[in-house]
C-alpha atoms as a PDB file:
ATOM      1  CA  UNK A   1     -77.070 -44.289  45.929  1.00  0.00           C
ATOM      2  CA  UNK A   2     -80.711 -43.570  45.080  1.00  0.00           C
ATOM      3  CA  UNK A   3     -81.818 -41.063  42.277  1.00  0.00           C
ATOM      4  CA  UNK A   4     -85.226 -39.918  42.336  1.00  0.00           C
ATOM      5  CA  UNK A   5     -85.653 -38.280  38.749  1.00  0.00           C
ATOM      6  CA  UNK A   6     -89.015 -36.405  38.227  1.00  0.00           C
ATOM      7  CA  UNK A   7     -91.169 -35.778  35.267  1.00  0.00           C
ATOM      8  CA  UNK A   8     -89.395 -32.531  34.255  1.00  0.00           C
ATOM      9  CA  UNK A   9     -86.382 -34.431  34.601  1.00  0.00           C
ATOM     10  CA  UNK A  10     -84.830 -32.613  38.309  1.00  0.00           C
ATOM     11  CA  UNK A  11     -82.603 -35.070  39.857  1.00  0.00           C
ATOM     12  CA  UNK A  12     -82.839 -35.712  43.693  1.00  0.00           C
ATOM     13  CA  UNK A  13     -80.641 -37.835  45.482  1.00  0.00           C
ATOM     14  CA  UNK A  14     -78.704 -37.574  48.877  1.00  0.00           C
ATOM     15  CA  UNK A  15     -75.460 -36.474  48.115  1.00  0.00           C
ATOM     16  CA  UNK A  16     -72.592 -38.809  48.014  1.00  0.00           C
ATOM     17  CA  UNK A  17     -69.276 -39.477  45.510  1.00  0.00           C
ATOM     18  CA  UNK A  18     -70.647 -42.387  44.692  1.00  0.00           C
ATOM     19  CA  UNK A  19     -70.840 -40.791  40.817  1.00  0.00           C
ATOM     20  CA  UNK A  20     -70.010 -37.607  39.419  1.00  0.00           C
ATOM     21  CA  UNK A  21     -73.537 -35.518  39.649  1.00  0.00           C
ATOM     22  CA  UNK A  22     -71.879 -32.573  37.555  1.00  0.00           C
ATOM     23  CA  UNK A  23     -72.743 -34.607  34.755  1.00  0.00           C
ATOM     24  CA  UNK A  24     -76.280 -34.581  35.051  1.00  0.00           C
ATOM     25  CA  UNK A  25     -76.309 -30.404  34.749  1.00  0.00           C
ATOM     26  CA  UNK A  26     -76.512 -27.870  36.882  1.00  0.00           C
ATOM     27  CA  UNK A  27     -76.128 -29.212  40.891  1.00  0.00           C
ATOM     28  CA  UNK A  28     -78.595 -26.828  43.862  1.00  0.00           C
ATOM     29  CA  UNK A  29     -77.363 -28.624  47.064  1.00  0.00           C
ATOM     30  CA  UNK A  30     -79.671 -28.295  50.124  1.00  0.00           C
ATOM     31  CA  UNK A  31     -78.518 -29.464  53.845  1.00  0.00           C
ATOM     32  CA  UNK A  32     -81.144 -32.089  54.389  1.00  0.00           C
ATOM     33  CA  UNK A  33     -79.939 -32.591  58.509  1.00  0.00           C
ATOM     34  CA  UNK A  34     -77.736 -32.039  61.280  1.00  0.00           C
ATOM     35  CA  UNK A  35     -76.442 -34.780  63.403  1.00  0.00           C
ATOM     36  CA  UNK A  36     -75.039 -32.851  66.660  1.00  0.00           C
ATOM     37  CA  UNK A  37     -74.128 -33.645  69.855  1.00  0.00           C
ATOM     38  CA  UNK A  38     -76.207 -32.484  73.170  1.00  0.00           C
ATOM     39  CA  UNK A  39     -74.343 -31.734  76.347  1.00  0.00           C
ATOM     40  CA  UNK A  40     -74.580 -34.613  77.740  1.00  0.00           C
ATOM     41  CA  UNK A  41     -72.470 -36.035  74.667  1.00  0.00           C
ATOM     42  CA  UNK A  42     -75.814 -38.067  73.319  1.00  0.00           C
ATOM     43  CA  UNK A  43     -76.355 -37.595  69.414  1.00  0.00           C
ATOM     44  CA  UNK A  44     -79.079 -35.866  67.634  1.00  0.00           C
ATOM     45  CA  UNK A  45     -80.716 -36.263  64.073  1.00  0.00           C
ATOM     46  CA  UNK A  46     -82.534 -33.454  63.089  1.00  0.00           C
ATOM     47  CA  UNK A  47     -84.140 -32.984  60.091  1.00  0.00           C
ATOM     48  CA  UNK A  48     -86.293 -29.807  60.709  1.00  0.00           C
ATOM     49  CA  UNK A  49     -84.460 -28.699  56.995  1.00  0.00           C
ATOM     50  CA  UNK A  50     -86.938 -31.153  55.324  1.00  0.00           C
ATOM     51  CA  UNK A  51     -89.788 -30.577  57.889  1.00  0.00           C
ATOM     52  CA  UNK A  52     -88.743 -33.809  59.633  1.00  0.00           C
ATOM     53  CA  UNK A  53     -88.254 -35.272  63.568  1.00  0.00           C
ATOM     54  CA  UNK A  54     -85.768 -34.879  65.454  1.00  0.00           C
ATOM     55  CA  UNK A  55     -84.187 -38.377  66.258  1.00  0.00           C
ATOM     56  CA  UNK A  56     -82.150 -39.414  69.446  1.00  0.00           C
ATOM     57  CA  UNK A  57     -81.048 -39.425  71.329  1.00  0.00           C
ATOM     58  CA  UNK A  58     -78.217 -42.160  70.198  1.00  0.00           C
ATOM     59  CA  UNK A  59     -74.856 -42.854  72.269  1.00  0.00           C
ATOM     60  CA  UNK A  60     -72.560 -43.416  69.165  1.00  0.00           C
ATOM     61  CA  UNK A  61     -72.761 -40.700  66.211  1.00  0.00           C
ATOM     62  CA  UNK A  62     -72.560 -43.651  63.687  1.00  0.00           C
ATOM     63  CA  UNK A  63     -76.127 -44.547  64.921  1.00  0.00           C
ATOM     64  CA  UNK A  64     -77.449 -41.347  64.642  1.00  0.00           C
ATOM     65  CA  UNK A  65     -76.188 -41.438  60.915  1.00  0.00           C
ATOM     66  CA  UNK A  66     -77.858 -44.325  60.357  1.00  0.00           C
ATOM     67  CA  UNK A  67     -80.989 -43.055  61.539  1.00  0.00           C
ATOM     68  CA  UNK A  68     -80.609 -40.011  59.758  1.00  0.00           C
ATOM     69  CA  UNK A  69     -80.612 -41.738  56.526  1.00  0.00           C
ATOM     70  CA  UNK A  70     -82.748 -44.248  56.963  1.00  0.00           C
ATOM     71  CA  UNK A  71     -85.324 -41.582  57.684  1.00  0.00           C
ATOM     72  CA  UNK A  72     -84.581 -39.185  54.593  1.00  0.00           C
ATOM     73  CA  UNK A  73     -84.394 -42.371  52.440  1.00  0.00           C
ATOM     74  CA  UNK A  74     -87.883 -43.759  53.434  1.00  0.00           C
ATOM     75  CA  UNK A  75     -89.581 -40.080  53.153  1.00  0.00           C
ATOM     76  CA  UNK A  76     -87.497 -38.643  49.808  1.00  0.00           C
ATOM     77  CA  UNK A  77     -87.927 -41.965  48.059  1.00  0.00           C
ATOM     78  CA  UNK A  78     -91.477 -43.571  48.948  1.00  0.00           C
ATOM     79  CA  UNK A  79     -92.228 -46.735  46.867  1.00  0.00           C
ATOM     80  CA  UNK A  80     -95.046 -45.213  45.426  1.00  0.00           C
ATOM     81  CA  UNK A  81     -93.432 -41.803  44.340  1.00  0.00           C
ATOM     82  CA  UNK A  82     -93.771 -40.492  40.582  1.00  0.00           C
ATOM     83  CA  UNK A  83     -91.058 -40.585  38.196  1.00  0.00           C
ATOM     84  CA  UNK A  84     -87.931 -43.108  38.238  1.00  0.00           C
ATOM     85  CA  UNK A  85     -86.190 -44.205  40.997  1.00  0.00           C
ATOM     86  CA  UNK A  86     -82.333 -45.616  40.446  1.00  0.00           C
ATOM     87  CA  UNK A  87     -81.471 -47.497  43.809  1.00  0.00           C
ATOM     88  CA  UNK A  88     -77.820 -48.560  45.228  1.00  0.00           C
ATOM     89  CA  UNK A  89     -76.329 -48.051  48.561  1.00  0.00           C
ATOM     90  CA  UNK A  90     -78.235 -45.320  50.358  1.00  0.00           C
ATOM     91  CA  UNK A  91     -75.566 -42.377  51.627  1.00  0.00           C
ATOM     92  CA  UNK A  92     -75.402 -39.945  54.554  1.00  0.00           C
ATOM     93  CA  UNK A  93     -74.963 -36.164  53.699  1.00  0.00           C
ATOM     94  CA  UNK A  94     -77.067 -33.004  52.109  1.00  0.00           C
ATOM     95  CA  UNK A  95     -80.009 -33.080  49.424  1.00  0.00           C
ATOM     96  CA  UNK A  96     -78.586 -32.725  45.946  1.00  0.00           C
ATOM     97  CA  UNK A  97     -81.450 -32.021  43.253  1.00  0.00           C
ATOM     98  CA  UNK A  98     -80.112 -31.105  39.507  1.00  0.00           C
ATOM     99  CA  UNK A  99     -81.372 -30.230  36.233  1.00  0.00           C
ATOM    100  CA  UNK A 100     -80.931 -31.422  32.979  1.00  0.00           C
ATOM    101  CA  UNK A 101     -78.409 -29.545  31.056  1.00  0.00           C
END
């Protein structure tokens, strides 16, 4: 799981219960995605929520999940992005961003 803590100490990460966030104050959760099937039973990433692409289409869902975060990890956690960074296995799911309490 990757942190991303900024100077006025907000917390972004994508969420995961990998650790309990609670205790680094008050949690504002934002859907980051949706991975969705089309009719044709082919599976979409999109991440128009954080002004991304839309990504497919993939036959399995688990590939579309892995393209989902391997997009919102590149663009919420650029190498050269201010503040810390705490890295560890990157995890599917919504936008979690918290502040201090």
């Amino acid at each position: 799981m990757r942190l991303r803590i900024d100077p006025s100490g907000v917390v972004t990460c994508l969420y995961a219960e990998v650790i309990d966030l609670g205790v680094l104050g008050q949690m504002s959760i934002t859907r980051a995605s949706y991975v969705e099937p089309d009719e044709a039973g082919r599976w979409w990433a999109d991440l128009a929520p954080v002004s991304g692409p839309r990504l497919g289409p993939f036959v399995r869902r688990s590939d579309a999940l892995a393209a989902e975060v391997a997009w919102l990890d590149e663009h919420l956690f650029p190498p050269t992005s201010g503040g810390t960074a705490a890295t560890g296995a990157p995890s599917s799911g919504p936008v979690a961003g918290q502040r201090p309490s």
